[in-house]
PDB file of N, CA and C in Angstrom:
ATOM      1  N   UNK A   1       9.517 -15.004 -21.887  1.00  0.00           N
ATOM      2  CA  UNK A   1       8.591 -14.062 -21.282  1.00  0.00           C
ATOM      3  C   UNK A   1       9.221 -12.671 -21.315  1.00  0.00           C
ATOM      4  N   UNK A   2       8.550 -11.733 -21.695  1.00  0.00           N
ATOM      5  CA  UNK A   2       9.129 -10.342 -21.945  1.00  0.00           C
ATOM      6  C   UNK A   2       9.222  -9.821 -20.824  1.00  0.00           C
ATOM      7  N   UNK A   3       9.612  -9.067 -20.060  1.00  0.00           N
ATOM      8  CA  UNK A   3      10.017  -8.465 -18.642  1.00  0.00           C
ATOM      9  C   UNK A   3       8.438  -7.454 -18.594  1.00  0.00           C
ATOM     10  N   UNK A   4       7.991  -7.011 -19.427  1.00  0.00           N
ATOM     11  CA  UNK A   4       6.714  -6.079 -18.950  1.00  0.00           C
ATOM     12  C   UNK A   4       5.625  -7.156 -18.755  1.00  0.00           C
ATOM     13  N   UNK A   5       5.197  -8.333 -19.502  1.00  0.00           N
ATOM     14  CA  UNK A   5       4.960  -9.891 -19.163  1.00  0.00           C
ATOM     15  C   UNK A   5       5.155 -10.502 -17.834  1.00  0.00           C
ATOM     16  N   UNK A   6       6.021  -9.982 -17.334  1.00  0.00           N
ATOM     17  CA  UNK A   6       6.197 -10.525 -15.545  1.00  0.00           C
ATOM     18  C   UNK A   6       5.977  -9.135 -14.418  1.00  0.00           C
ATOM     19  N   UNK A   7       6.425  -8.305 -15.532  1.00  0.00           N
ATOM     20  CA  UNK A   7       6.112  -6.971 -14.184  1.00  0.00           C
ATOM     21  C   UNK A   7       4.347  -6.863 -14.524  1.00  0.00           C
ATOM     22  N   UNK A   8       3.417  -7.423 -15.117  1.00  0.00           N
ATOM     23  CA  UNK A   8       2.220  -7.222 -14.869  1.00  0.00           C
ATOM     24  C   UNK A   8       1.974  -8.389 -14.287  1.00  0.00           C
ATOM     25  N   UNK A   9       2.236  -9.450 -14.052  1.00  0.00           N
ATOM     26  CA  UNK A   9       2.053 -10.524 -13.463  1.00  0.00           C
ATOM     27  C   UNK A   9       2.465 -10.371 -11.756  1.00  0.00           C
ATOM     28  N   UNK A  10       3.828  -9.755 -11.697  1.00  0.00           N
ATOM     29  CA  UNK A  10       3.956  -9.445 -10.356  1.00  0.00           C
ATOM     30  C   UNK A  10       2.903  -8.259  -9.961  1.00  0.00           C
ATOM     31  N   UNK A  11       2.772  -7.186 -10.425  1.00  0.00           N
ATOM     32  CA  UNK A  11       1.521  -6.426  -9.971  1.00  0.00           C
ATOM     33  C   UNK A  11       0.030  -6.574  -9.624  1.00  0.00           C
ATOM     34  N   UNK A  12      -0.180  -7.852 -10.293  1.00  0.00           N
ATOM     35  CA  UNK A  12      -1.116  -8.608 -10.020  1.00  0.00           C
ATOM     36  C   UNK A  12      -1.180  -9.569  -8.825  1.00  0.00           C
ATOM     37  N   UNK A  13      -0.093 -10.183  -8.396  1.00  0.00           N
ATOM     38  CA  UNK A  13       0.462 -10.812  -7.234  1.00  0.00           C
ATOM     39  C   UNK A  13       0.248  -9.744  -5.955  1.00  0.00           C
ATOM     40  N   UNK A  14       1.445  -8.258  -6.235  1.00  0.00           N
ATOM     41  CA  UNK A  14       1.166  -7.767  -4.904  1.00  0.00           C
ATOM     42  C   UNK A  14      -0.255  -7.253  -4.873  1.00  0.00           C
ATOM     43  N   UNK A  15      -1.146  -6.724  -5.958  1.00  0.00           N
ATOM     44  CA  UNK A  15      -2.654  -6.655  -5.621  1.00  0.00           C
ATOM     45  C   UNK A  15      -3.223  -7.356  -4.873  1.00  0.00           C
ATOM     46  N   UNK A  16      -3.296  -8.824  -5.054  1.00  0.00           N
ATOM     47  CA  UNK A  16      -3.728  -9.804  -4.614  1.00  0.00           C
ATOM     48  C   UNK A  16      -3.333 -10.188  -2.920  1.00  0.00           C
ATOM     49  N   UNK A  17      -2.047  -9.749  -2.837  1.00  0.00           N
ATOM     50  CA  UNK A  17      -1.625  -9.455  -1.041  1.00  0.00           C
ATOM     51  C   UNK A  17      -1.988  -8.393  -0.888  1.00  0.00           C
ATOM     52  N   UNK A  18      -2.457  -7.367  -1.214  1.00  0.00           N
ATOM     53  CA  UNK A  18      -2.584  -6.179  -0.731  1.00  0.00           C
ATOM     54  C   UNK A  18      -4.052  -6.506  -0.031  1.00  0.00           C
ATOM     55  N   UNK A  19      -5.015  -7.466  -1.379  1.00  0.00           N
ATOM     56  CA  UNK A  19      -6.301  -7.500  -0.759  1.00  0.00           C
ATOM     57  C   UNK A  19      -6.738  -8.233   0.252  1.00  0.00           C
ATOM     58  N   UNK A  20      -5.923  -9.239   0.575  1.00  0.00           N
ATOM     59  CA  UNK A  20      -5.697  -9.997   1.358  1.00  0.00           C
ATOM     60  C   UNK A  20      -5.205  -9.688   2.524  1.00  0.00           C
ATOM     61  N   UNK A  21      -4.547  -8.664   2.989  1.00  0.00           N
ATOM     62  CA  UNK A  21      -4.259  -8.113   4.335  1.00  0.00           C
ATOM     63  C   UNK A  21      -5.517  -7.447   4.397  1.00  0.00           C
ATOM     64  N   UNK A  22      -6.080  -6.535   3.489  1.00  0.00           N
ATOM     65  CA  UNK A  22      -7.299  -5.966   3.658  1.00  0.00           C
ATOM     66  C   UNK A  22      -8.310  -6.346   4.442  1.00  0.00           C
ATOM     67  N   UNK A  23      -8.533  -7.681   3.549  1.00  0.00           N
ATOM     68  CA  UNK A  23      -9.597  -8.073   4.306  1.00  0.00           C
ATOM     69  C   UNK A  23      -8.905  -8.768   5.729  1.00  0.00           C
ATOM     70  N   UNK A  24      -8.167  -9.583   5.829  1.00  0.00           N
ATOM     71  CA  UNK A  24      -7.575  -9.502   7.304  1.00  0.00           C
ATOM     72  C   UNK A  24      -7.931  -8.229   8.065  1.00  0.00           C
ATOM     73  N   UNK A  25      -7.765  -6.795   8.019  1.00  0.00           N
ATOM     74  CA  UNK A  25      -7.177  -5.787   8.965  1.00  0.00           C
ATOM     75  C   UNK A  25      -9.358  -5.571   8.944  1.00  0.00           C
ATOM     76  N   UNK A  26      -9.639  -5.768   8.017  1.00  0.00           N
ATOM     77  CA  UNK A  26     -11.324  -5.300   8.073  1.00  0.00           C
ATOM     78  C   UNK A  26     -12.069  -6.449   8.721  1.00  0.00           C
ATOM     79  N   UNK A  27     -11.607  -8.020   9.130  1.00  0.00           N
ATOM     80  CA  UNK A  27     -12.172  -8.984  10.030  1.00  0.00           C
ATOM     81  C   UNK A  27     -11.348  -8.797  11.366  1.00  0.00           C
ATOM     82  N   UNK A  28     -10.857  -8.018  11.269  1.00  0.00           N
ATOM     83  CA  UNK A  28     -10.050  -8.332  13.108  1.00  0.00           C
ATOM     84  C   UNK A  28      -9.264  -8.970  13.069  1.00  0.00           C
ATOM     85  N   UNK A  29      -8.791  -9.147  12.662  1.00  0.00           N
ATOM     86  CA  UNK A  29      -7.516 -10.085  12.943  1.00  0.00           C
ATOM     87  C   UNK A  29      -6.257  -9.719  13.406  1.00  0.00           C
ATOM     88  N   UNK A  30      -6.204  -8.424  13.439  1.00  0.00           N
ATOM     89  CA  UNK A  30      -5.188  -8.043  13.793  1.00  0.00           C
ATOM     90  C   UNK A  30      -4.869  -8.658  15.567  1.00  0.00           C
ATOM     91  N   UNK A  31      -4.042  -8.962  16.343  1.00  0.00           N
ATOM     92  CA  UNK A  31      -3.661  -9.498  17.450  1.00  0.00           C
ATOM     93  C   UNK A  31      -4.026  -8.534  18.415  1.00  0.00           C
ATOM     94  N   UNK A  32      -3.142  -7.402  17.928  1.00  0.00           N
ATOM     95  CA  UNK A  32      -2.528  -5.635  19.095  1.00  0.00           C
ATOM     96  C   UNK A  32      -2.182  -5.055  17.991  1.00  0.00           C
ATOM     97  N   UNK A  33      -1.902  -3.637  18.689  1.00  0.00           N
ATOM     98  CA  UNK A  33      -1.840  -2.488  17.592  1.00  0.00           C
ATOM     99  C   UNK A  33      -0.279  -2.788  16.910  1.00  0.00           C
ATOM    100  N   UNK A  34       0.459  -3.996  17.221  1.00  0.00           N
ATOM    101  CA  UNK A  34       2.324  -3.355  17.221  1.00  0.00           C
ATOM    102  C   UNK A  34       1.518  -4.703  15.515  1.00  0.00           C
ATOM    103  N   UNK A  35       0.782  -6.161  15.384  1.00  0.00           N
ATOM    104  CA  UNK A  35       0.329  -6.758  14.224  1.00  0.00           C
ATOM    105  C   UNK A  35      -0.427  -5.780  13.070  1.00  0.00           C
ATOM    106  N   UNK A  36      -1.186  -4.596  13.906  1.00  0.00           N
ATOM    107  CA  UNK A  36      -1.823  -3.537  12.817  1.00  0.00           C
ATOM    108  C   UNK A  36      -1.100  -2.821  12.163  1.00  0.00           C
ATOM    109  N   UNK A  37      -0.401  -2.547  12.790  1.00  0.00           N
ATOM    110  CA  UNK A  37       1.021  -1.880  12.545  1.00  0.00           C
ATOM    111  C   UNK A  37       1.602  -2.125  10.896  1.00  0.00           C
ATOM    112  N   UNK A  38       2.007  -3.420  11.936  1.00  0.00           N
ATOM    113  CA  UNK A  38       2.901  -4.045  10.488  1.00  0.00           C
ATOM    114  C   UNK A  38       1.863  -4.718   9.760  1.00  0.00           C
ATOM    115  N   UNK A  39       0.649  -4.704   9.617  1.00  0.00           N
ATOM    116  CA  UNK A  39       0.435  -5.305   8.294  1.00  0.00           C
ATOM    117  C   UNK A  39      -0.125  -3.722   7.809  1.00  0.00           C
ATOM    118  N   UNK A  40      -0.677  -2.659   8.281  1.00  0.00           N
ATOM    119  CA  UNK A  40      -0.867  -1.547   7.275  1.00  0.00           C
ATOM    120  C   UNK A  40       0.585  -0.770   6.999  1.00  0.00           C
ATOM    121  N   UNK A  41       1.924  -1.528   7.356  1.00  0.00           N
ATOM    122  CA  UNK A  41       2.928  -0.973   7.251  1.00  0.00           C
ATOM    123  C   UNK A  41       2.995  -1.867   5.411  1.00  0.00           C
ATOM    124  N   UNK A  42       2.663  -3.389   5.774  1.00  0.00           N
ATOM    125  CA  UNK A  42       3.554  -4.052   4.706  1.00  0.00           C
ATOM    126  C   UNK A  42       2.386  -3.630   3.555  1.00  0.00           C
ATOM    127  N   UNK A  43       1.225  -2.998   3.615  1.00  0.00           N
ATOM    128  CA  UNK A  43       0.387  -2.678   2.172  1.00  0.00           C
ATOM    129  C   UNK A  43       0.940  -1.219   1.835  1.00  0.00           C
ATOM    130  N   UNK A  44       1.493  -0.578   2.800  1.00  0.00           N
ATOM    131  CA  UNK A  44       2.141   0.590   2.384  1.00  0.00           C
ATOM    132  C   UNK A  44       3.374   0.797   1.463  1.00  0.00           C
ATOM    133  N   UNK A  45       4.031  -0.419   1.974  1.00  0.00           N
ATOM    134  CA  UNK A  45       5.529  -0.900   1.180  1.00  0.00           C
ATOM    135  C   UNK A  45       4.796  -1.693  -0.396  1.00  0.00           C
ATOM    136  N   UNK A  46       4.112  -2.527  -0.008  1.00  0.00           N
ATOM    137  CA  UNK A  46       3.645  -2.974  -1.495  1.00  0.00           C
ATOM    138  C   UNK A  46       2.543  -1.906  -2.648  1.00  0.00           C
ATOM    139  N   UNK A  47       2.133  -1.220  -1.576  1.00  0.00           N
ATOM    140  CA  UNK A  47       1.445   0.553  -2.866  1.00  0.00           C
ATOM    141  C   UNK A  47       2.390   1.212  -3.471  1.00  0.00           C
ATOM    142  N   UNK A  48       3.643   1.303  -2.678  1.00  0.00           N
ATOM    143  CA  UNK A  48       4.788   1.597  -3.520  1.00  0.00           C
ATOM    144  C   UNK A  48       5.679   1.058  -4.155  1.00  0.00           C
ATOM    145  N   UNK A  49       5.543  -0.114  -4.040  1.00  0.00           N
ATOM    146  CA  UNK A  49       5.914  -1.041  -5.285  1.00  0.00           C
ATOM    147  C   UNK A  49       5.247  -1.185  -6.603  1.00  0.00           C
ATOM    148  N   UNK A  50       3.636  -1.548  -6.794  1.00  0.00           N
ATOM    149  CA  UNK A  50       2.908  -1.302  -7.544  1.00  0.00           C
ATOM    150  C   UNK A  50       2.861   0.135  -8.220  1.00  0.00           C
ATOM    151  N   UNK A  51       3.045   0.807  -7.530  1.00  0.00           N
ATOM    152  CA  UNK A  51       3.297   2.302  -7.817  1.00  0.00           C
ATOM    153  C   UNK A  51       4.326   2.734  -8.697  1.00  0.00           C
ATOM    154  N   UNK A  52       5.540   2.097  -8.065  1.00  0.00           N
ATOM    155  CA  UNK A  52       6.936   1.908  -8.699  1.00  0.00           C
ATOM    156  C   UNK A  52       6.899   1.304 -10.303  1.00  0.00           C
ATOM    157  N   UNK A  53       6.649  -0.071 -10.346  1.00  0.00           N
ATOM    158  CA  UNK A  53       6.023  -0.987 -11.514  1.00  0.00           C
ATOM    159  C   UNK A  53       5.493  -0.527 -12.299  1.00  0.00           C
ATOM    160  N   UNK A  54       4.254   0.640 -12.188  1.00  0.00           N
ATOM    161  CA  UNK A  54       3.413   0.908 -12.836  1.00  0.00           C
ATOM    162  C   UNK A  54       4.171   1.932 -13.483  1.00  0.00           C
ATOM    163  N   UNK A  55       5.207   3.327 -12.869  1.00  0.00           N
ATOM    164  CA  UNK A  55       5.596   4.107 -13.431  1.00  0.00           C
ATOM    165  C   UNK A  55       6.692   3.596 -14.569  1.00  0.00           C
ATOM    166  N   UNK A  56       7.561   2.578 -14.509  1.00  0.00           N
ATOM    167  CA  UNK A  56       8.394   1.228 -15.079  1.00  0.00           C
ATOM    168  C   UNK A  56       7.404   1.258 -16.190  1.00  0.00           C
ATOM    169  N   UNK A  57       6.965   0.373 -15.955  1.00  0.00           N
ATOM    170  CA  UNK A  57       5.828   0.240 -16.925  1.00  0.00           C
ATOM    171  C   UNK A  57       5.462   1.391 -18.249  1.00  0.00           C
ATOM    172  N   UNK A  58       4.892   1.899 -17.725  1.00  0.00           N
ATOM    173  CA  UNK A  58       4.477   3.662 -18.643  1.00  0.00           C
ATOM    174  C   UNK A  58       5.374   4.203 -19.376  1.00  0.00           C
ATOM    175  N   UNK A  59       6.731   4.379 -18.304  1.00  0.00           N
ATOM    176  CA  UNK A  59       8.217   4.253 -19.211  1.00  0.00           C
ATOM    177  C   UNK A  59       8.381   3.433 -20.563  1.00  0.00           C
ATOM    178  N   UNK A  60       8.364   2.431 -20.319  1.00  0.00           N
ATOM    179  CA  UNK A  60       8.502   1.014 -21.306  1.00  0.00           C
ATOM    180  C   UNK A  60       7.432   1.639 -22.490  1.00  0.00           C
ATOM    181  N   UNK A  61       6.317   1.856 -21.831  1.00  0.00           N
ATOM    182  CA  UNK A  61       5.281   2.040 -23.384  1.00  0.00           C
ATOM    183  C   UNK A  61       5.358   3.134 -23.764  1.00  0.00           C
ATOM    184  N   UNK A  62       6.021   4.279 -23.421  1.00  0.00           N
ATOM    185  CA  UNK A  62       6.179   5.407 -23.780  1.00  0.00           C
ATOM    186  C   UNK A  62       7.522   5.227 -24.920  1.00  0.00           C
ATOM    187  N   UNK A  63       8.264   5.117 -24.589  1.00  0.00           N
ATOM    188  CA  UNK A  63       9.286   4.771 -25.091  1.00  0.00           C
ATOM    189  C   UNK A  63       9.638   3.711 -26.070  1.00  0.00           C
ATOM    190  N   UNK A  64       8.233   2.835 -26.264  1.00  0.00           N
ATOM    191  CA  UNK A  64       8.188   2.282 -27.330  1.00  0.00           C
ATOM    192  C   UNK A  64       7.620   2.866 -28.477  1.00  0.00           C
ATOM    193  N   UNK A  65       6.764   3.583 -27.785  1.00  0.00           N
ATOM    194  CA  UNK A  65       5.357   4.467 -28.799  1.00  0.00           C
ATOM    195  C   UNK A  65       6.761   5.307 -29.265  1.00  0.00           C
ATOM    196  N   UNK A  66       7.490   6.045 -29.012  1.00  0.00           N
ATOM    197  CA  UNK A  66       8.242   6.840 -29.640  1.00  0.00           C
ATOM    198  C   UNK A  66       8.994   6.246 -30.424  1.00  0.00           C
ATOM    199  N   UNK A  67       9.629   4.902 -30.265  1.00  0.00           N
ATOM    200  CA  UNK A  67      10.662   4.415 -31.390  1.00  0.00           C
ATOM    201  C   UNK A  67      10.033   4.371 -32.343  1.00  0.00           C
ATOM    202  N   UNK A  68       8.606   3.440 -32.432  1.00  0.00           N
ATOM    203  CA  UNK A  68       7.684   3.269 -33.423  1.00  0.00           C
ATOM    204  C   UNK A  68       7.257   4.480 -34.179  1.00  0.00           C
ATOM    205  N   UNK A  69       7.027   5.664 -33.372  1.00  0.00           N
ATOM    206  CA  UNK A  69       6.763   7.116 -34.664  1.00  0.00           C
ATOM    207  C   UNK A  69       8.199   7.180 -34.786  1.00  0.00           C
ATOM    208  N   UNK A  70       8.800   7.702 -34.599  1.00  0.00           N
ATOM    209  CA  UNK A  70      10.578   8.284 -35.078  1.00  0.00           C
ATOM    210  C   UNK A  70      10.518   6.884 -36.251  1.00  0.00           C
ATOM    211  N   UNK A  71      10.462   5.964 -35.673  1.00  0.00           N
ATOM    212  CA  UNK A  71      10.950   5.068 -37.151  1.00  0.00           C
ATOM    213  C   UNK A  71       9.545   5.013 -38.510  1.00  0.00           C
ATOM    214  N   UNK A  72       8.424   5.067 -37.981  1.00  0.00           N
ATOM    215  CA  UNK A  72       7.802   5.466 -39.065  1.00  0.00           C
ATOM    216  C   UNK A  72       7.802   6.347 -39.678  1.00  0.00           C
ATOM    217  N   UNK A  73       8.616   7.675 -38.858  1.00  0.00           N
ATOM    218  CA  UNK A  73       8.688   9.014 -39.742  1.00  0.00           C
ATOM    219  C   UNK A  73       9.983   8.788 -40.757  1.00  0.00           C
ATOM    220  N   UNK A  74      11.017   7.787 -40.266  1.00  0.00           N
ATOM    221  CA  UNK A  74      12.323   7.779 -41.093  1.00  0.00           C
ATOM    222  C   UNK A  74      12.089   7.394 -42.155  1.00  0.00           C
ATOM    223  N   UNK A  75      10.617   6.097 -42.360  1.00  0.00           N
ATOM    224  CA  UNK A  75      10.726   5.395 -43.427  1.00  0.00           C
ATOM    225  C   UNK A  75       9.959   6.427 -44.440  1.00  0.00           C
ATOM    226  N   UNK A  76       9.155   7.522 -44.402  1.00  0.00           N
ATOM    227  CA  UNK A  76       8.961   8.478 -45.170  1.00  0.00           C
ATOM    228  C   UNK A  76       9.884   9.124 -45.760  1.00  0.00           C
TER     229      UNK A  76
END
């Protein structure tokens, strides 16, 4: 499995908790404000993970797109 192969797979994971507290914090569920807390604390920590990943990510394809022209320009 290629590492950009699991970092879209994990981004897909914390999406999937992200939406999932969502809808928790939008049915009530929260207990008291100290449970609201921490669960719009822990989608805050996982937006910046996804966030993180995604910039990772962009890196990776940027930086491929460039080997690929530089080496197609060499073989000219």
């Amino acid at each position: 499995m290629y590492i950009t192969d699991f970092l879209n797979k994990y981004k897909k994971d914390l999406n999937n908790r992200i939406e999932d507290i969502s809808i928790s914090l939008t049915s009530g569920s929260a207990s008291d404000i100290g449970h609201y807390k921490a669960m719009v604390g822990e989608i805050q920590g996982l937006t910046y993970a996804l966030e993180h990943i995604q910039t990772l990510l962009k890196k990776v394809d940027d930086d491929s797109n460039s080997t690929r022209i530089r080496s197609s320009t060499e073989e000219r």
